[in-house]
C-alpha atoms as a PDB file:
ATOM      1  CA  UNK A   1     -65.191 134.528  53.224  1.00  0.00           C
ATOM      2  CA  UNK A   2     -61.922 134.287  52.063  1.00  0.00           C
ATOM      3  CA  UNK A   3     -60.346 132.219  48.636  1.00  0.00           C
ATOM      4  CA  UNK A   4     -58.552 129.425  50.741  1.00  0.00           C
ATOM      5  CA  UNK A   5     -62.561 128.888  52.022  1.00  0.00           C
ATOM      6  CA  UNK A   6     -63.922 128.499  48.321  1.00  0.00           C
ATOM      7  CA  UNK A   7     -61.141 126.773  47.028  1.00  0.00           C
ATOM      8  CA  UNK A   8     -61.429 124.016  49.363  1.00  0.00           C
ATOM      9  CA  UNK A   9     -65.028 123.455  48.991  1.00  0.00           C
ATOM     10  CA  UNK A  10     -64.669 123.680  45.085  1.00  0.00           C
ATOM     11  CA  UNK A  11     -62.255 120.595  45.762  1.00  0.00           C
ATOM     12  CA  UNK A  12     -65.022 118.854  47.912  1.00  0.00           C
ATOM     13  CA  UNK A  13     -67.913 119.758  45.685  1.00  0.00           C
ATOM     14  CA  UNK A  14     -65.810 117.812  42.583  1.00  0.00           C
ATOM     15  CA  UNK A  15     -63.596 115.540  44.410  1.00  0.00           C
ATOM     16  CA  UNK A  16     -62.693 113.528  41.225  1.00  0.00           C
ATOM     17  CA  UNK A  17     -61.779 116.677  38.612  1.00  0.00           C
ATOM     18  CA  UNK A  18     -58.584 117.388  37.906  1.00  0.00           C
ATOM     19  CA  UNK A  19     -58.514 120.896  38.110  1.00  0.00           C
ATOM     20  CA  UNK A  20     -54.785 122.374  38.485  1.00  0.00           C
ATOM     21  CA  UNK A  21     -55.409 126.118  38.890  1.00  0.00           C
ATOM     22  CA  UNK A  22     -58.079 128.209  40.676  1.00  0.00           C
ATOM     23  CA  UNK A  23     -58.985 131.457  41.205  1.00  0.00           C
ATOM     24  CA  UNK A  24     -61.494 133.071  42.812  1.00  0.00           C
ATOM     25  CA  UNK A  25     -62.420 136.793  43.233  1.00  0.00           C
ATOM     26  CA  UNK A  26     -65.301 139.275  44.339  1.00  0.00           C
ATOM     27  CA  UNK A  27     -67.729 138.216  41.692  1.00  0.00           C
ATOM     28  CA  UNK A  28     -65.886 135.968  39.310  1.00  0.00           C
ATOM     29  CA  UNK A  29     -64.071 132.283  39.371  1.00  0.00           C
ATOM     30  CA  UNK A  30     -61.936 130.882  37.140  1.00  0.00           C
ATOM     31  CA  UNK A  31     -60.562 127.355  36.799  1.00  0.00           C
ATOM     32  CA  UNK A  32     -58.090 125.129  34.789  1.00  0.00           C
ATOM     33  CA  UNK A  33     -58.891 121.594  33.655  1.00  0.00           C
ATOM     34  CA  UNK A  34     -56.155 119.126  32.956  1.00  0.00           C
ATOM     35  CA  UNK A  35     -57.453 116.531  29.697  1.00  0.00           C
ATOM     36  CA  UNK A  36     -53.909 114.971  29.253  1.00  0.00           C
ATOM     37  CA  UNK A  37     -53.809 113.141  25.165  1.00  0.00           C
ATOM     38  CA  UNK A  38     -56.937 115.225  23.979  1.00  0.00           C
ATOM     39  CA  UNK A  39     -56.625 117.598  21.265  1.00  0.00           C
ATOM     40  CA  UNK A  40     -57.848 121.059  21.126  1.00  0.00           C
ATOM     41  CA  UNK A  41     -60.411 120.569  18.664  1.00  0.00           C
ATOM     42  CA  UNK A  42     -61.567 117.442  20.141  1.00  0.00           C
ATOM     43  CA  UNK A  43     -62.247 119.167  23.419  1.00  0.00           C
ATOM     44  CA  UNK A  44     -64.277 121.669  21.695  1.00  0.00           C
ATOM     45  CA  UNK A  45     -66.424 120.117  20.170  1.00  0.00           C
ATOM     46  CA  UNK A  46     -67.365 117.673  22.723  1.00  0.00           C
ATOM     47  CA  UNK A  47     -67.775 120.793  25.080  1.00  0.00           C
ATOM     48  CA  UNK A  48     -70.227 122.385  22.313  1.00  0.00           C
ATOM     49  CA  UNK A  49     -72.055 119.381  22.165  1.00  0.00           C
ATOM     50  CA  UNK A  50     -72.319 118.720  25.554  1.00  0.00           C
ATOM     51  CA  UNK A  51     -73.457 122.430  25.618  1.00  0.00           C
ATOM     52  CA  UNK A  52     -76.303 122.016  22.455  1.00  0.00           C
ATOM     53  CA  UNK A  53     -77.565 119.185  24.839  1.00  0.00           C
ATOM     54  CA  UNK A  54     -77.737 121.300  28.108  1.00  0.00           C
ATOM     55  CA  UNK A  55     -79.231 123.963  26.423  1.00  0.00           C
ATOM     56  CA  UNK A  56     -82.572 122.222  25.597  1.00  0.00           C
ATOM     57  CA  UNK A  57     -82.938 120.994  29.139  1.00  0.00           C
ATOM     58  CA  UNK A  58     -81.662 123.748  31.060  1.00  0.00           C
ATOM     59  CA  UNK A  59     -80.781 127.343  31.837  1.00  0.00           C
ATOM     60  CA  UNK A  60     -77.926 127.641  29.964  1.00  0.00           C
ATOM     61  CA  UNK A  61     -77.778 130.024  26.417  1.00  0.00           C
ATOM     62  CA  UNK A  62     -74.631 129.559  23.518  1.00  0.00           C
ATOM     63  CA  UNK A  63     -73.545 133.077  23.027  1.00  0.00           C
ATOM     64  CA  UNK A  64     -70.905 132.391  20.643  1.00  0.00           C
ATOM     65  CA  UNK A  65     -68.434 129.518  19.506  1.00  0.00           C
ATOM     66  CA  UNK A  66     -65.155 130.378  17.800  1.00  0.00           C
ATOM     67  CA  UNK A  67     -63.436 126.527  16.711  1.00  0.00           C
ATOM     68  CA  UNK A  68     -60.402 128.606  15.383  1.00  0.00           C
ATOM     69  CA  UNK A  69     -59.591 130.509  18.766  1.00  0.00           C
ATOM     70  CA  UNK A  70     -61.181 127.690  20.438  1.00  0.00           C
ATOM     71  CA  UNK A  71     -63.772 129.702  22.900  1.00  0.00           C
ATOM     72  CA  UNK A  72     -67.234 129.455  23.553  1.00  0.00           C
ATOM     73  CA  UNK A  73     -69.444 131.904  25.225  1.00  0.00           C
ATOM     74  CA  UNK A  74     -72.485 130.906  27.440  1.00  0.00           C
ATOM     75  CA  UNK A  75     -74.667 132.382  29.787  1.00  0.00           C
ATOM     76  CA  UNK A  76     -76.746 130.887  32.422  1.00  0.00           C
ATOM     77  CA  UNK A  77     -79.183 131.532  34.786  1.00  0.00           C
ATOM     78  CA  UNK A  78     -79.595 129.396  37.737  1.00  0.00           C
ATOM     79  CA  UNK A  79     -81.852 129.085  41.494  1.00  0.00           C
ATOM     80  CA  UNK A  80     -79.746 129.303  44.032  1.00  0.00           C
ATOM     81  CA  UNK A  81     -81.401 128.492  47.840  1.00  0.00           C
ATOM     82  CA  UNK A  82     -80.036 130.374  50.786  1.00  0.00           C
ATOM     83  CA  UNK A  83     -81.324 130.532  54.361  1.00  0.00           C
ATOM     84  CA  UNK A  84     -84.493 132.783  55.055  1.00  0.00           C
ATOM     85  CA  UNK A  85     -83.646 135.259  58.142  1.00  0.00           C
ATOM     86  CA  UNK A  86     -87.566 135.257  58.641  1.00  0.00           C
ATOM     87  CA  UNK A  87     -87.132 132.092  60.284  1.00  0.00           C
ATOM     88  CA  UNK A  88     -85.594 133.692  63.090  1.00  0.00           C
ATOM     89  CA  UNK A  89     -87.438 136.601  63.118  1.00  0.00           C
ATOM     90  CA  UNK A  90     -90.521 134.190  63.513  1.00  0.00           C
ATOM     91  CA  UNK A  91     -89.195 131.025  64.839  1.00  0.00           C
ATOM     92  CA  UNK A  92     -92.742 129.933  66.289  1.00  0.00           C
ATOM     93  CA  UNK A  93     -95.027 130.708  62.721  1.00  0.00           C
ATOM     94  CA  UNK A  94     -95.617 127.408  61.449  1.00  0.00           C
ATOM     95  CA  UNK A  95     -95.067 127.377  57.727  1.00  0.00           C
ATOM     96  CA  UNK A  96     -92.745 129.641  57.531  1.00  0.00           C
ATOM     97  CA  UNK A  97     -89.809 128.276  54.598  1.00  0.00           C
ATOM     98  CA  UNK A  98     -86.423 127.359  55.908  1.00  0.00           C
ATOM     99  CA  UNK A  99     -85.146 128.722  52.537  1.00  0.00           C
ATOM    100  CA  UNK A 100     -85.744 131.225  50.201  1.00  0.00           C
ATOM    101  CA  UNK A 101     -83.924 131.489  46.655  1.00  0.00           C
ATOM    102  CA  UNK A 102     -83.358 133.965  43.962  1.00  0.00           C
ATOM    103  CA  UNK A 103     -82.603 133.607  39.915  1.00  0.00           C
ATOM    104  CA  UNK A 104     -78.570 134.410  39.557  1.00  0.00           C
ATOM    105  CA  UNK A 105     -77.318 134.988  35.845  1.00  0.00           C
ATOM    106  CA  UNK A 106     -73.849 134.217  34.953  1.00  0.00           C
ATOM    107  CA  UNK A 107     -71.612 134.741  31.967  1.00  0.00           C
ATOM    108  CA  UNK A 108     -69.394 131.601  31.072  1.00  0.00           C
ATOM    109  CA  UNK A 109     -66.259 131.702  29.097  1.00  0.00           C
ATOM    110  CA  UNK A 110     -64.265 128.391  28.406  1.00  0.00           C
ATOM    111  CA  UNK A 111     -60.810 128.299  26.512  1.00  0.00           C
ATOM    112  CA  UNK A 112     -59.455 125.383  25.033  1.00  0.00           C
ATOM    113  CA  UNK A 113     -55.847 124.073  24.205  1.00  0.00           C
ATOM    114  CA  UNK A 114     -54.168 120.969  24.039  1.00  0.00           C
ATOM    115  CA  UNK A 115     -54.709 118.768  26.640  1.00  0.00           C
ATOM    116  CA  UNK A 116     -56.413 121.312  28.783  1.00  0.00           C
ATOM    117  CA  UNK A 117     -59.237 124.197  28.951  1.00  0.00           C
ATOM    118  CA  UNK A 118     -59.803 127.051  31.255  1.00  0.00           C
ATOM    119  CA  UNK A 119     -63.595 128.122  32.513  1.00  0.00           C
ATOM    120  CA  UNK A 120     -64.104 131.515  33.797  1.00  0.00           C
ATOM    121  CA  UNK A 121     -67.882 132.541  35.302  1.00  0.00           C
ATOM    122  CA  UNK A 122     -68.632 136.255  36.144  1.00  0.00           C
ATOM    123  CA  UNK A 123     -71.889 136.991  37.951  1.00  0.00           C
ATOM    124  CA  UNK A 124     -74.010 139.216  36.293  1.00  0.00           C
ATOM    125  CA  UNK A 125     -76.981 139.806  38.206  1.00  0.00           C
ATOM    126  CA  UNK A 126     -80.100 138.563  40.402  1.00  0.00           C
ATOM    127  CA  UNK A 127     -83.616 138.276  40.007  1.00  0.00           C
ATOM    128  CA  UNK A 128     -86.511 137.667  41.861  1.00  0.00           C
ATOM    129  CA  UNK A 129     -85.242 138.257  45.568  1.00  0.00           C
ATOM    130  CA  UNK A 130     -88.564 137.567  48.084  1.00  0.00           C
ATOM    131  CA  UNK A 131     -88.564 141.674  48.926  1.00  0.00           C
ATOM    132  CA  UNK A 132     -87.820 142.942  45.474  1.00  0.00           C
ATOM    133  CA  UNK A 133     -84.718 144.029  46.722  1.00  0.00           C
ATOM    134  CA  UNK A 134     -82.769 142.419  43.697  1.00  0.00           C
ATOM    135  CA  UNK A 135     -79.790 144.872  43.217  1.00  0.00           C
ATOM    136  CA  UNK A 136     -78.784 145.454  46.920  1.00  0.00           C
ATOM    137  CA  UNK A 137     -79.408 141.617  47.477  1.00  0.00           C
ATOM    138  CA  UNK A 138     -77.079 141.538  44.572  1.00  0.00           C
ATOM    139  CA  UNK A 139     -74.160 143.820  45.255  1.00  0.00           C
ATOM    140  CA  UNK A 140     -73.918 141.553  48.704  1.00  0.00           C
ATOM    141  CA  UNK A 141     -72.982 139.319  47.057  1.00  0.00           C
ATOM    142  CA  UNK A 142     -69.417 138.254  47.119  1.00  0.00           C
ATOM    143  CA  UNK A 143     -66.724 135.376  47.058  1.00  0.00           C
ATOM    144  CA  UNK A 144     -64.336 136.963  48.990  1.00  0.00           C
ATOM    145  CA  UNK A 145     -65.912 139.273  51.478  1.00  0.00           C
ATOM    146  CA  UNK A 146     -68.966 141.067  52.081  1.00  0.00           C
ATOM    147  CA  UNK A 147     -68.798 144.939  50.698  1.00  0.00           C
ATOM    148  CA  UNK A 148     -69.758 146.856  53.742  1.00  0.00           C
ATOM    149  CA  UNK A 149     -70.796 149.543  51.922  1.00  0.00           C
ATOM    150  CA  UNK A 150     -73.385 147.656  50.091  1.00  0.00           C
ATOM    151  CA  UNK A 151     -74.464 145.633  53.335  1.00  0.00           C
ATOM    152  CA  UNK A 152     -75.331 148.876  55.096  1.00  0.00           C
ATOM    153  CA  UNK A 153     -77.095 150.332  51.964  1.00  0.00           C
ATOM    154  CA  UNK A 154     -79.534 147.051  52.308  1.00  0.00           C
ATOM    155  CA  UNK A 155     -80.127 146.773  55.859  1.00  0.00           C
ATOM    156  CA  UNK A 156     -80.941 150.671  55.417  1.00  0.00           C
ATOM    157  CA  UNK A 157     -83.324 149.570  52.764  1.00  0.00           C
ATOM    158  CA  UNK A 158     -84.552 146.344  54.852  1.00  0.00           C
ATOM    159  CA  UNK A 159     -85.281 148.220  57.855  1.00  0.00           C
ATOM    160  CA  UNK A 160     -87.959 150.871  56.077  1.00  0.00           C
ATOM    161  CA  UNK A 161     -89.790 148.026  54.792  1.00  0.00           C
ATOM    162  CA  UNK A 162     -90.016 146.026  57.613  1.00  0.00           C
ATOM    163  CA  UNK A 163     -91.110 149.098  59.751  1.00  0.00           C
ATOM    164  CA  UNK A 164     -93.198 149.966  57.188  1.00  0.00           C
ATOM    165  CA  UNK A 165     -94.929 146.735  57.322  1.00  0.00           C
ATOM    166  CA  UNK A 166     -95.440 147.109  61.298  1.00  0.00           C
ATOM    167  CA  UNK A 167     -92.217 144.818  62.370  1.00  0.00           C
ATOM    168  CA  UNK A 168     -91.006 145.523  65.269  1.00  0.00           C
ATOM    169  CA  UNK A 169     -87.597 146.863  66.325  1.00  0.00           C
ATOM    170  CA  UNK A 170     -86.508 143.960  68.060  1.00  0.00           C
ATOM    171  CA  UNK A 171     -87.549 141.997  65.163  1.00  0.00           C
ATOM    172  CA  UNK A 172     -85.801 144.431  62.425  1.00  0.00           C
ATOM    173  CA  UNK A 173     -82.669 143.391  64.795  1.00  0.00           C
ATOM    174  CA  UNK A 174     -82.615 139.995  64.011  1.00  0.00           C
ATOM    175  CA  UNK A 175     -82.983 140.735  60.283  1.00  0.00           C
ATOM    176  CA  UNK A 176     -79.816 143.231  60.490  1.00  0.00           C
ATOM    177  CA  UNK A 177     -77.861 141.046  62.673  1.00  0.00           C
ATOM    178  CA  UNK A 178     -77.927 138.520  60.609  1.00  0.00           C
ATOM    179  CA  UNK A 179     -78.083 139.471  57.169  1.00  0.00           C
ATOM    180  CA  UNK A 180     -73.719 139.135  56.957  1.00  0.00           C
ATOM    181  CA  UNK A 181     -74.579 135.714  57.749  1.00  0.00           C
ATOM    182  CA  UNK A 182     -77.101 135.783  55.018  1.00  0.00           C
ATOM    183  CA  UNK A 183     -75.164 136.629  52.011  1.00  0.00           C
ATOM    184  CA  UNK A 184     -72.143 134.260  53.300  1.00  0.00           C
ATOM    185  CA  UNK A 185     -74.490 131.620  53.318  1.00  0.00           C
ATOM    186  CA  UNK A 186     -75.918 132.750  49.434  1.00  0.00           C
ATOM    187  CA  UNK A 187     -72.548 133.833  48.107  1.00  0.00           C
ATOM    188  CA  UNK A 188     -71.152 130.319  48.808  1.00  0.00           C
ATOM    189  CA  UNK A 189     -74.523 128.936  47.442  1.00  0.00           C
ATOM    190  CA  UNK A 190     -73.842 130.865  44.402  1.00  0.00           C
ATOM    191  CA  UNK A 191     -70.412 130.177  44.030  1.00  0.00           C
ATOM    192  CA  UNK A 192     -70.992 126.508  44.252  1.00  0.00           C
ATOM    193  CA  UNK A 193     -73.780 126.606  41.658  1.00  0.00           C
ATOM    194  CA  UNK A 194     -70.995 128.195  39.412  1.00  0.00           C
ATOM    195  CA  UNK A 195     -69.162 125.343  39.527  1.00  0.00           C
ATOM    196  CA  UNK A 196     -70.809 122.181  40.157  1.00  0.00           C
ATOM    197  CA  UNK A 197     -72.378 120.968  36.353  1.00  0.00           C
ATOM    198  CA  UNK A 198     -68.477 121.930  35.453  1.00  0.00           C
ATOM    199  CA  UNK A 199     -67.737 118.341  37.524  1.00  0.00           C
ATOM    200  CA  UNK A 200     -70.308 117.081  34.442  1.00  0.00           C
ATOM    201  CA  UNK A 201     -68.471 118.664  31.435  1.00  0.00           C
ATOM    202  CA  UNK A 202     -65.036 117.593  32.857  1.00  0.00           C
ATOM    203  CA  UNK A 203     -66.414 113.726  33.349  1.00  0.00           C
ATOM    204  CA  UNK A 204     -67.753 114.059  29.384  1.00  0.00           C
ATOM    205  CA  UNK A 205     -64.907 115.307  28.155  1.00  0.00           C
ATOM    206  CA  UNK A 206     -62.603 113.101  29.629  1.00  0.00           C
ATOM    207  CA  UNK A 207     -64.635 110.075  29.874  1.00  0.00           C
ATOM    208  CA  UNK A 208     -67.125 110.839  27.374  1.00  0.00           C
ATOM    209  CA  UNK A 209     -70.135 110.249  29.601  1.00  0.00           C
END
């Protein structure tokens, strides 16, 4: 998956932000906001109140403020949906979930200056994966591209646990032949869940709604 791929959906997932700058890396993306005519100050406090709000309705944690430096530190954890391989594996077994999801943790840092403010998320880890494979499921995931290191090192892992559960071999081949597609599928998943409530912060601050 390459940056030119997640910068374009960024721009389709919040069509109306103005967002100048982007970058995007393995487990990371940053972004500027343009807020022409609104001061520093202004936009952080709006951003820490808009924050306070969030954080009795949602996910997300204040780690720390700083109004002279004008930073504020949150984390966040978030379910993020991506396709479920069993489906192929078992396209005929009724019931069986189109989806699975996992909890993904981020750490949010946001910058602000005069008439504009920067957001950076790192990913920080996964919880919950279906086979309580949460750190290879993890290290799979990526913005960029898929480590192959790390892909091998879960298929390995995938492949004794279905056997051990009595799966056959042409079944474990679906699994590992598709798992790449997997984690494209979740990383972009991810990535968008990242961003998207930033569309919501950007409308406040700017709009105040």
């Amino acid at each position: 998956m390459s940056k030119v791929i997640c910068i374009v959906l960024l721009f389709i997932l919040v069509p109306s932000v103005n967002a100048q700058e982007y970058l995007i890396e393995g487990k990371s993306a940053t972004i500027v906001y343009e807020v022409p005519d609104k001061a520093k100050s202004d936009l952080y406090q709006s951003a820490l109140q808009w924050f306070e709000k969030e954080e009795s309705t949602s996910e997300y944690t204040i780690d720390s403020s700083d109004p002279n430096a004008g930073i504020i530190r949150v984390s966040e954890v978030n379910q993020v949906y991506y396709k479920n391989i069993g489906k192929l594996m078992y396209p005929k077994r009724s019931g069986m979930a189109e989806m699975l999801s996992g909890d993904f943790s981020y750490d949010i840092e946001l910058v602000f200056e005069d008439g504009t403010y920067m957001v950076k998320y790192v990913l920080t880890g996964m919880e919950k994966e279906m086979y309580g494979r949460d750190d290879l499921f993890y290290a799979c995931i990526d913005f960029e591209e898929i480590d192959e290191d790390a892909l091998a090192e879960y298929n390995e892992s995938m492949n004794k646990l279905l056997t051990m559960n009595a799966v056959f071999k042409k079944r474990r081949n679906i699994f590992k032949d598709n798992s790449r597609s997997q984690f494209e599928d979740a990383s972009q998943n991810v990535l968008n869940s990242m961003t998207s409530n930033m569309g919501s912060l950007y409308s406040y601050l700017k709009l105040g709604e």
